[in-house]
C-alpha atoms as a PDB file:
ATOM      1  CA  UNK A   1     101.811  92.157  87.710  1.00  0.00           C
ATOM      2  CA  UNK A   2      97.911  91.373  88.734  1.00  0.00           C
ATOM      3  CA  UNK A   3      98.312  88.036  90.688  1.00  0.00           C
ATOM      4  CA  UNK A   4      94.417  88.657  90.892  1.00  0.00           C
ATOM      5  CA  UNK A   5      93.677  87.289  87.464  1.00  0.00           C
ATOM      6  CA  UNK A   6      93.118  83.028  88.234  1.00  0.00           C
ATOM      7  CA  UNK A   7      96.426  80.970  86.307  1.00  0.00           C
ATOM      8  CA  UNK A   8      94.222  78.006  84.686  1.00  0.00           C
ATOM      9  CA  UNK A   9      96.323  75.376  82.669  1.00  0.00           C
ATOM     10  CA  UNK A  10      93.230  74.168  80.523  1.00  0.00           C
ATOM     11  CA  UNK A  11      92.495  77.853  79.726  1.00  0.00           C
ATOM     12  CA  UNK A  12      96.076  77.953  78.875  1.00  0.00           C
ATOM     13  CA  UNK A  13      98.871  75.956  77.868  1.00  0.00           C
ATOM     14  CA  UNK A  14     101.673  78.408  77.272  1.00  0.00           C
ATOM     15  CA  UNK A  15     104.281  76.378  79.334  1.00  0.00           C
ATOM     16  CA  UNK A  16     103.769  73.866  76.901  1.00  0.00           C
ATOM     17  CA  UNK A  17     104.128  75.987  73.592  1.00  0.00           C
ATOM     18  CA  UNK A  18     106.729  78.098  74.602  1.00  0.00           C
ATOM     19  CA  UNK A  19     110.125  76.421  74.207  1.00  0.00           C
ATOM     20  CA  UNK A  20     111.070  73.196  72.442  1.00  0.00           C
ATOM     21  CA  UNK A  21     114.316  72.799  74.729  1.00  0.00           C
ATOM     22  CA  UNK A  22     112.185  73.052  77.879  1.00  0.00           C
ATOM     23  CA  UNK A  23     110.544  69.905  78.435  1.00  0.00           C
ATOM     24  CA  UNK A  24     113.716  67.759  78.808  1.00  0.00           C
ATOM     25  CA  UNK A  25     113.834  64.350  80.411  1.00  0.00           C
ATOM     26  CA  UNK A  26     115.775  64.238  83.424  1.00  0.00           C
ATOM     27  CA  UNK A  27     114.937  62.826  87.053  1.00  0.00           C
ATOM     28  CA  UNK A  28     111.875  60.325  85.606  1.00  0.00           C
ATOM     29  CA  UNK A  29     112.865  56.767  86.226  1.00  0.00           C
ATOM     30  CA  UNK A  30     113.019  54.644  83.124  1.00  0.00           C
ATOM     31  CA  UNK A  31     109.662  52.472  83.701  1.00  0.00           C
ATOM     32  CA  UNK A  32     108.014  56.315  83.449  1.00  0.00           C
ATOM     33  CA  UNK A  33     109.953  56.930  80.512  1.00  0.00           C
ATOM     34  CA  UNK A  34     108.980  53.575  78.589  1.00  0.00           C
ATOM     35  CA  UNK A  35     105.365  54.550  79.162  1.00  0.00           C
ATOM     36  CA  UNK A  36     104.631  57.683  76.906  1.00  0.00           C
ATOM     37  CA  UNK A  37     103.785  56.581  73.963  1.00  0.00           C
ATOM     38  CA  UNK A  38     106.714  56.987  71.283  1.00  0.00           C
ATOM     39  CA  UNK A  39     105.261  59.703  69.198  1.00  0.00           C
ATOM     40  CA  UNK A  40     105.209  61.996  71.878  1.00  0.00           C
ATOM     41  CA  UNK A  41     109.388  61.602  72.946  1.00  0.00           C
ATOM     42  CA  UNK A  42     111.660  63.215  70.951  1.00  0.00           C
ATOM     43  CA  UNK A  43     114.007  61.438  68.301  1.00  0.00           C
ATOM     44  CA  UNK A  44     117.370  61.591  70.412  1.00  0.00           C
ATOM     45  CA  UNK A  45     115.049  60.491  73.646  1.00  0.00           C
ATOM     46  CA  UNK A  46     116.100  63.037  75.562  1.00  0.00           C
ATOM     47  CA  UNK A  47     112.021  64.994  75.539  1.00  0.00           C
ATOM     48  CA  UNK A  48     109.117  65.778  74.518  1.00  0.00           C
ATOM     49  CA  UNK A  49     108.962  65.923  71.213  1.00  0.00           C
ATOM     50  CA  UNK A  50     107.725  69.441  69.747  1.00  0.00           C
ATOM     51  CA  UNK A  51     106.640  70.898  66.503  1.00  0.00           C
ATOM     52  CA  UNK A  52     108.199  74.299  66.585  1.00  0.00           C
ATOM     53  CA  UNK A  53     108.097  75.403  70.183  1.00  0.00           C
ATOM     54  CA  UNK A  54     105.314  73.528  70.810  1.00  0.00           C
ATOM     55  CA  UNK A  55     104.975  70.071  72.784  1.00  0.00           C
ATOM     56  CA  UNK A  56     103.540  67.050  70.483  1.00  0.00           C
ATOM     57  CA  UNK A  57     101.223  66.157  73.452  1.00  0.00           C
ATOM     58  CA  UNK A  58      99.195  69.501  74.177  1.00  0.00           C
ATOM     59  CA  UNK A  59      95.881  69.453  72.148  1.00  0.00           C
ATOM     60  CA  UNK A  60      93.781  72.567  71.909  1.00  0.00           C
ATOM     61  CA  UNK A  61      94.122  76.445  71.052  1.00  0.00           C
ATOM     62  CA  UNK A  62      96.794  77.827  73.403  1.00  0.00           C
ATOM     63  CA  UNK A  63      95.103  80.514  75.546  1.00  0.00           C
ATOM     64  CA  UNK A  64      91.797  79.408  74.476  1.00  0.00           C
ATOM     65  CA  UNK A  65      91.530  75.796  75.527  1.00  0.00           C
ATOM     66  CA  UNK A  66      94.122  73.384  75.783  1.00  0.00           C
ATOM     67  CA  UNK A  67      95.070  70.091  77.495  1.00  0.00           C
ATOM     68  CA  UNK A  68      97.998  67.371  78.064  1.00  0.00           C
ATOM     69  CA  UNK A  69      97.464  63.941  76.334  1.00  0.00           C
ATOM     70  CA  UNK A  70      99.811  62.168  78.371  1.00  0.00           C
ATOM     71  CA  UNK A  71      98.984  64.547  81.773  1.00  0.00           C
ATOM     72  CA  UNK A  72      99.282  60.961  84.020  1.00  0.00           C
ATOM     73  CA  UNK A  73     102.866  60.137  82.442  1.00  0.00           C
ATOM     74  CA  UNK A  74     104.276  63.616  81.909  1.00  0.00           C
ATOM     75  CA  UNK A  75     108.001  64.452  82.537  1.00  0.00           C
ATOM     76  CA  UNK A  76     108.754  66.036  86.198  1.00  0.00           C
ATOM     77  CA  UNK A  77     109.750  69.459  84.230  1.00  0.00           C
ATOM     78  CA  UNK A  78     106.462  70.089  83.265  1.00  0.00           C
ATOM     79  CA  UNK A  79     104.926  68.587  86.669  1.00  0.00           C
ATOM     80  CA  UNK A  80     107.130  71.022  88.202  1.00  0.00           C
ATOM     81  CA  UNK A  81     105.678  73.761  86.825  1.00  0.00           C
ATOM     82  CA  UNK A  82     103.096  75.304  88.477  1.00  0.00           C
ATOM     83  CA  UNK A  83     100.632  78.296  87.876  1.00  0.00           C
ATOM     84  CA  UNK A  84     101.821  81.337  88.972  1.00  0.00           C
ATOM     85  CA  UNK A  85     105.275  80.469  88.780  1.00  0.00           C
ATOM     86  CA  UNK A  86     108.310  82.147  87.134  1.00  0.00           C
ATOM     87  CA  UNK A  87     108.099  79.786  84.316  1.00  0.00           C
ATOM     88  CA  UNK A  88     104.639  80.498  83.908  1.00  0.00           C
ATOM     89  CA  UNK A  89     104.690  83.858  83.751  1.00  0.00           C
ATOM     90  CA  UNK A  90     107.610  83.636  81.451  1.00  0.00           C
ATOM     91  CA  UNK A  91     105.310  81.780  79.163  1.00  0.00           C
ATOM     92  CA  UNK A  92     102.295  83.578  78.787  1.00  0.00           C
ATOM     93  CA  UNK A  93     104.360  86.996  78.331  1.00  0.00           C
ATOM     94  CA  UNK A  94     106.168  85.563  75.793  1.00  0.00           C
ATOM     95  CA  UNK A  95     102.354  84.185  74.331  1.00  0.00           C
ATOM     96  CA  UNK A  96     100.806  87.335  74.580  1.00  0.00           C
ATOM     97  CA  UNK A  97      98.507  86.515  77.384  1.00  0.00           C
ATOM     98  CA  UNK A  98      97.682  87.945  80.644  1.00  0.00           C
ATOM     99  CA  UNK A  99      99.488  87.717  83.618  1.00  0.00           C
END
């Protein structure tokens, strides 16, 4: 593994295109919850809603360019993860991309 190469979310965006049971509701408190705009929470309220694997709220070209349009209100899974991390690096093997 070369932790030398730099782990940049905008350059990114794996975490967020690589499982559609990941980003899961869980510890946010309900005011949080009642801010993302409906279109981006799942049917059965329990996430994120996602096209395939992919979250409804990341915009861009996954490895390329990418970014979160509701970064301010997102759940505490995906605050959670951070660059570098296991779940990272789960990610961007699974998307092809460096690590």
């Amino acid at each position: 593994m070369n932790r030398s190469l730099p782990f940049d979310c905008q350059t990114c965006g794996a975490c967020c295109a690589h499982s559609a049971d990941w980003p899961r509701f869980s510890t946010e408190p309900e005011e949080r919850l009642d801010a993302l705009p409906p279109a981006f929470v799942s049917s059965d309220l329990s996430g994120m809603r996602c096209e395939d694997d992919r979250c409804s709220a990341l915009s861009g070209v996954v490895g390329e360019r990418t970014s979160c349009l509701v970064y301010a209100l997102r759940p505490d899974v995906c605050r959670a993860c951070m660059p570098g991390d296991p779940e990272c690096i789960t990610a961007r093997r699974a998307r092809g991309l460096p690590i």
